[in-house]
C-alpha atoms as a PDB file:
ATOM      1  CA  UNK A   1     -44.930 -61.995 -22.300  1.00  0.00           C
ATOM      2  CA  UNK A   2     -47.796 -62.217 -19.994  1.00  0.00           C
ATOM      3  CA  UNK A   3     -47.031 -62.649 -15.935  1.00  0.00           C
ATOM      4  CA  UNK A   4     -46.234 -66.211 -15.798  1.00  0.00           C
ATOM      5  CA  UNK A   5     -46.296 -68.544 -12.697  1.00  0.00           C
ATOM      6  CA  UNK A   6     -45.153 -71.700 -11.196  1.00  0.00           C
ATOM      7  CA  UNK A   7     -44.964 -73.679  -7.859  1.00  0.00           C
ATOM      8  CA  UNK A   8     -43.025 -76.898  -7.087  1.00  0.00           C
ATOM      9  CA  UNK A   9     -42.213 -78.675  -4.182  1.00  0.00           C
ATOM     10  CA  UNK A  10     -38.694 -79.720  -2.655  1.00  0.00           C
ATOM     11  CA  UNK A  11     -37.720 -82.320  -0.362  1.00  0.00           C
ATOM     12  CA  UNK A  12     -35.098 -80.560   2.388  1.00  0.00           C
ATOM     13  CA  UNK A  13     -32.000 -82.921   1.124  1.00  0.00           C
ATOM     14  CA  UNK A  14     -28.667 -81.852  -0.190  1.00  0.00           C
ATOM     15  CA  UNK A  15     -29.393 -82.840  -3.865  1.00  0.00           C
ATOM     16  CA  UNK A  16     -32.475 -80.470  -3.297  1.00  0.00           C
ATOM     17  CA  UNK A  17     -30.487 -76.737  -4.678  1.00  0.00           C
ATOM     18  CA  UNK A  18     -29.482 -78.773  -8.354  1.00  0.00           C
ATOM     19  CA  UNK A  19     -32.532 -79.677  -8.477  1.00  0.00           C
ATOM     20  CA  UNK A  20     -34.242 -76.459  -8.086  1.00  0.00           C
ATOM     21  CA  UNK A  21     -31.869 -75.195 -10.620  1.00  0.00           C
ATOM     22  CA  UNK A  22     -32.973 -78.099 -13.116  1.00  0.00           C
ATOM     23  CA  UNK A  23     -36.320 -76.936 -12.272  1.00  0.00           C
ATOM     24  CA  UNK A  24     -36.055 -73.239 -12.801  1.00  0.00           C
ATOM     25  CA  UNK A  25     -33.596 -73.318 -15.381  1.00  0.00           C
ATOM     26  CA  UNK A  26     -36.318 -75.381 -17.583  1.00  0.00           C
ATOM     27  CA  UNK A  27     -38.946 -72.656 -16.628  1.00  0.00           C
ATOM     28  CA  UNK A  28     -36.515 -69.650 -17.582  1.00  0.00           C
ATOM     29  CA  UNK A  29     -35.917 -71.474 -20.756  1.00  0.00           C
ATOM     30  CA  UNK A  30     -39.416 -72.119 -21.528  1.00  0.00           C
ATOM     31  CA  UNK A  31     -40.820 -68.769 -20.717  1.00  0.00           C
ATOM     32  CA  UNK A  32     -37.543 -66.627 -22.203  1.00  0.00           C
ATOM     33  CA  UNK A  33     -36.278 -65.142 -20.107  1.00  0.00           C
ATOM     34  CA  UNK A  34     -33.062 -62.594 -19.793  1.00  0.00           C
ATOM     35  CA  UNK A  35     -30.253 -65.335 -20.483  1.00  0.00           C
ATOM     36  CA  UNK A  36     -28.000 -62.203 -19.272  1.00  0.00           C
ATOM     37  CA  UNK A  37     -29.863 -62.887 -16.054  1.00  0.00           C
ATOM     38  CA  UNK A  38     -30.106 -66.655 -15.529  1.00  0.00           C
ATOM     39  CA  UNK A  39     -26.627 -66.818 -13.738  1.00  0.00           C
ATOM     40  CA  UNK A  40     -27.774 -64.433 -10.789  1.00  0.00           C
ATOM     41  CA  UNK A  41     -31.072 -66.203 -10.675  1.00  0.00           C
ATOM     42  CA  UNK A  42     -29.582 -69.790 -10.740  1.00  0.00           C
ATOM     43  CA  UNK A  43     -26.893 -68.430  -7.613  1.00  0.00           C
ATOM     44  CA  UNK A  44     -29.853 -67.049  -5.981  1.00  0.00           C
ATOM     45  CA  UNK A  45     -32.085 -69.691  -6.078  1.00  0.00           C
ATOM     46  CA  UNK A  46     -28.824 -71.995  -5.120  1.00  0.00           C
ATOM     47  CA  UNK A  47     -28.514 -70.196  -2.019  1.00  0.00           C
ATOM     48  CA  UNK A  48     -31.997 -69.383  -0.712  1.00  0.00           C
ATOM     49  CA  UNK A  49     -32.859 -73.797  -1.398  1.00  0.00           C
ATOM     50  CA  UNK A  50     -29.244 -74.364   0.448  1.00  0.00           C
ATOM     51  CA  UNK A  51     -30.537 -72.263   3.273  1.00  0.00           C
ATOM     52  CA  UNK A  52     -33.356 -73.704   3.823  1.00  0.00           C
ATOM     53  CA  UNK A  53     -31.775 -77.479   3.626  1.00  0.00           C
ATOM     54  CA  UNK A  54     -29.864 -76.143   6.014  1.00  0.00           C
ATOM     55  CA  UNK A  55     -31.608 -74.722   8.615  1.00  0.00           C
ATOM     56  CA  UNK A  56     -34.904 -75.841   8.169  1.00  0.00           C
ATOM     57  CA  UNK A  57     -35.000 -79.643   7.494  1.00  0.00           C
ATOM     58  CA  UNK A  58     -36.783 -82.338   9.201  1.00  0.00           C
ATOM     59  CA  UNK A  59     -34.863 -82.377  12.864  1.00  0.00           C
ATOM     60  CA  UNK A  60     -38.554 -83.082  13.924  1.00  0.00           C
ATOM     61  CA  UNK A  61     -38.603 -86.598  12.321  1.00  0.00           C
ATOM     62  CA  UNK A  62     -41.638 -84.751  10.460  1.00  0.00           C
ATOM     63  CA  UNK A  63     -42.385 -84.677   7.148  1.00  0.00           C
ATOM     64  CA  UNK A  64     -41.091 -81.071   5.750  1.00  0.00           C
ATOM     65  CA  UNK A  65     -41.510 -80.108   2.340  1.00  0.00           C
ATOM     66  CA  UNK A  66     -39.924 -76.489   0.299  1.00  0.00           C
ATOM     67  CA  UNK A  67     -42.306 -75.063  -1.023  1.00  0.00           C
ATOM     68  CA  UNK A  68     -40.868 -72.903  -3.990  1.00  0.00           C
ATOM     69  CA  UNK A  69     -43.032 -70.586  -6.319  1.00  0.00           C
ATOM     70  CA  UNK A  70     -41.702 -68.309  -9.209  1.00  0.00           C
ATOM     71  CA  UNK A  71     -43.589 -65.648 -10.832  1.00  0.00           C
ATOM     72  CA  UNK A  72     -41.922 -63.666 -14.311  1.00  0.00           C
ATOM     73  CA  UNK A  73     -43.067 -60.748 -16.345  1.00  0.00           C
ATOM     74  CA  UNK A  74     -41.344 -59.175 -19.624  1.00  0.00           C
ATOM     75  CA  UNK A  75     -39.409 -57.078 -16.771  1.00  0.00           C
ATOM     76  CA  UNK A  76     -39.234 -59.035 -13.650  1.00  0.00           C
ATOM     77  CA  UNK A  77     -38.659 -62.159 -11.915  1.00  0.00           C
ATOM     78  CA  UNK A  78     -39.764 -62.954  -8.299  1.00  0.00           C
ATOM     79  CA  UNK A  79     -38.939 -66.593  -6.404  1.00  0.00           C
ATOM     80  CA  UNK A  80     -40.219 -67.591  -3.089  1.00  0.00           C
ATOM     81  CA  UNK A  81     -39.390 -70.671  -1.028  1.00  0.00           C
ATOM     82  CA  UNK A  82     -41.393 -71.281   2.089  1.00  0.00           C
ATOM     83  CA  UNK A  83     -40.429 -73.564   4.540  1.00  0.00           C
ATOM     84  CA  UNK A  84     -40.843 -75.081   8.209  1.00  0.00           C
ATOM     85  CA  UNK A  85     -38.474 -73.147  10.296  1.00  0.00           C
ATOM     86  CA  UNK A  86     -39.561 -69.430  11.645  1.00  0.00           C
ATOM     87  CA  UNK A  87     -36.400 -68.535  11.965  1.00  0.00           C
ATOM     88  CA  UNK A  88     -35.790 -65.697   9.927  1.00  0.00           C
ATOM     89  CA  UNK A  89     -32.374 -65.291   6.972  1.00  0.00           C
ATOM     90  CA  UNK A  90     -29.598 -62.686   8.103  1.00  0.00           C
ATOM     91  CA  UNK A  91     -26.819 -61.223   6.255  1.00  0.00           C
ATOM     92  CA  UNK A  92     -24.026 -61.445   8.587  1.00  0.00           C
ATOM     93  CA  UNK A  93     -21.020 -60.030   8.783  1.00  0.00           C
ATOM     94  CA  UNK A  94     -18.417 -61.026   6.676  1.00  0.00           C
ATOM     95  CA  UNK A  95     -15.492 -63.904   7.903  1.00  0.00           C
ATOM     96  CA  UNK A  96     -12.957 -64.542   5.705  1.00  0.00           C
ATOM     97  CA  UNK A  97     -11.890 -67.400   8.076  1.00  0.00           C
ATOM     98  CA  UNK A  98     -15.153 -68.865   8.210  1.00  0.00           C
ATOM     99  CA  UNK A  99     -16.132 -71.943   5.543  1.00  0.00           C
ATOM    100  CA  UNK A 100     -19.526 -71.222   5.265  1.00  0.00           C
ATOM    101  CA  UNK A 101     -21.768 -68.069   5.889  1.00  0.00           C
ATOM    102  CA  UNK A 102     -21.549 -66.167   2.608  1.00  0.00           C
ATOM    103  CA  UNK A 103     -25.074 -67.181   1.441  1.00  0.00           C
ATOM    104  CA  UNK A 104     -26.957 -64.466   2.509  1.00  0.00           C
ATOM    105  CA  UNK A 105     -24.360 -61.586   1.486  1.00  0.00           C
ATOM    106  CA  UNK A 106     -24.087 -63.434  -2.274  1.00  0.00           C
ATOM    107  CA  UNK A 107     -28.566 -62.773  -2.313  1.00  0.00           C
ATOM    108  CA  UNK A 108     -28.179 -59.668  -0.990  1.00  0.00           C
ATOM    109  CA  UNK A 109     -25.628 -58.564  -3.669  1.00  0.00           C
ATOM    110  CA  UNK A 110     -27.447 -60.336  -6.208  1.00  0.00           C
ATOM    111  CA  UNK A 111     -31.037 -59.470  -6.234  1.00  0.00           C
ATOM    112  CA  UNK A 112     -32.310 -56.304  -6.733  1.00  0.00           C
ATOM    113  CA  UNK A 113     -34.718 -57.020  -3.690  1.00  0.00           C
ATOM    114  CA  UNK A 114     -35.326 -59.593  -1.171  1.00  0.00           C
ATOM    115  CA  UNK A 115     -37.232 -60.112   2.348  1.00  0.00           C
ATOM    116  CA  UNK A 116     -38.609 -63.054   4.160  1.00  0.00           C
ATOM    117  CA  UNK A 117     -41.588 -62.997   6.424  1.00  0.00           C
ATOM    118  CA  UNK A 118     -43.741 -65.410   8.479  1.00  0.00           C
ATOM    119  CA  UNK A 119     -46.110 -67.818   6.729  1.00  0.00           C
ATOM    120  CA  UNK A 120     -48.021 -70.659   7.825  1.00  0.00           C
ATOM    121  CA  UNK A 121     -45.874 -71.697  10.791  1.00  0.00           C
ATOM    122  CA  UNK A 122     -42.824 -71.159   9.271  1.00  0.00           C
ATOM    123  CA  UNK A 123     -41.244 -68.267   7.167  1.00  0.00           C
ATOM    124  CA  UNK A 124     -41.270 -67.219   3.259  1.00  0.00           C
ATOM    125  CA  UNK A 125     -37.912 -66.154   1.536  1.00  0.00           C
ATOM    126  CA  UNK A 126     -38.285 -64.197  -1.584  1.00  0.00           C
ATOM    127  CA  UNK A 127     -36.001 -62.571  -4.050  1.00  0.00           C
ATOM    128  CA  UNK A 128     -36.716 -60.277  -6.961  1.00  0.00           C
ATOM    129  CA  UNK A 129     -34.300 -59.317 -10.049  1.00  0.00           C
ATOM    130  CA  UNK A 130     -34.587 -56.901 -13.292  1.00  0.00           C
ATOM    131  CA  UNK A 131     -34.874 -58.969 -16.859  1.00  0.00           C
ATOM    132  CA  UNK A 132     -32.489 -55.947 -17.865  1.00  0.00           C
ATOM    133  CA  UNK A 133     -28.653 -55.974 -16.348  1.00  0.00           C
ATOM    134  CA  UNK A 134     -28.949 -52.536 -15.925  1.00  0.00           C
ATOM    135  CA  UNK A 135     -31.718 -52.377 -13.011  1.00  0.00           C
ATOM    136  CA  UNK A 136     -29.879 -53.927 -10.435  1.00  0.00           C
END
């Protein structure tokens, strides 16, 4: 397979991670690739859309939009989400009283790489896996 690339945009709402999953499921589909991979990808992609829903939607009253881009090779799969808020992702420290706050540790875990830095006014999230099990 050649590298292969698409963008699409998200509105910050809670129906906003399914749909990213629709989205990127369809393109995994489509461009084949490692089904023994798709569950970590469609985790990932859950949490880094939930994210930025969370912490960067329209508090402003302004218009925000996701802006999500994947990129896949024969070996490799890389998805980015910018958004609106500068504030950068953390992996925090685990509370096993705490409801929420696992998002972070489940990417880290996950991808073989990740990172986030600033873009247009706001930030870029990105995570990278293997097509093969075995390079994470």
């Amino acid at each position: 397979m050649a590298t292969l690339s698409a963008t699409f945009e998200l509105t910050p709402e809670p129906g906003a991670p399914s749909h990213a999953r629709r989205i990127l499921g369809d393109l995994l589909t489509a461009w084949r690739f490692d089904a023994e991979r798709r569950a970590d990808v469609m985790v990932l992609v859950t949490e880094v859309v939930s994210n930025a829903v969370d912490h960067a939607g329209a508090d402003d009253g302004g218009d925000v939009v996701l802006a999500v881009d994947v990129t896949a090779s024969d070996t490799w799969l890389r998805v980015g989400l910018a958004d609106g808020s500068t504030v950068r992702p953390i992996v925090r420290q685990l509370d096993p009283r705490a409801p929420r706050g696992r998002g972070m540790q489940l990417i880290a875990a996950l991808a073989d790489r990740w990172g986030s830095h600033d873009q247009d006014g706001g930030k870029r999230v990105w995570f990278e896996v293997g097509a093969d099990p075995s390079s994470a």
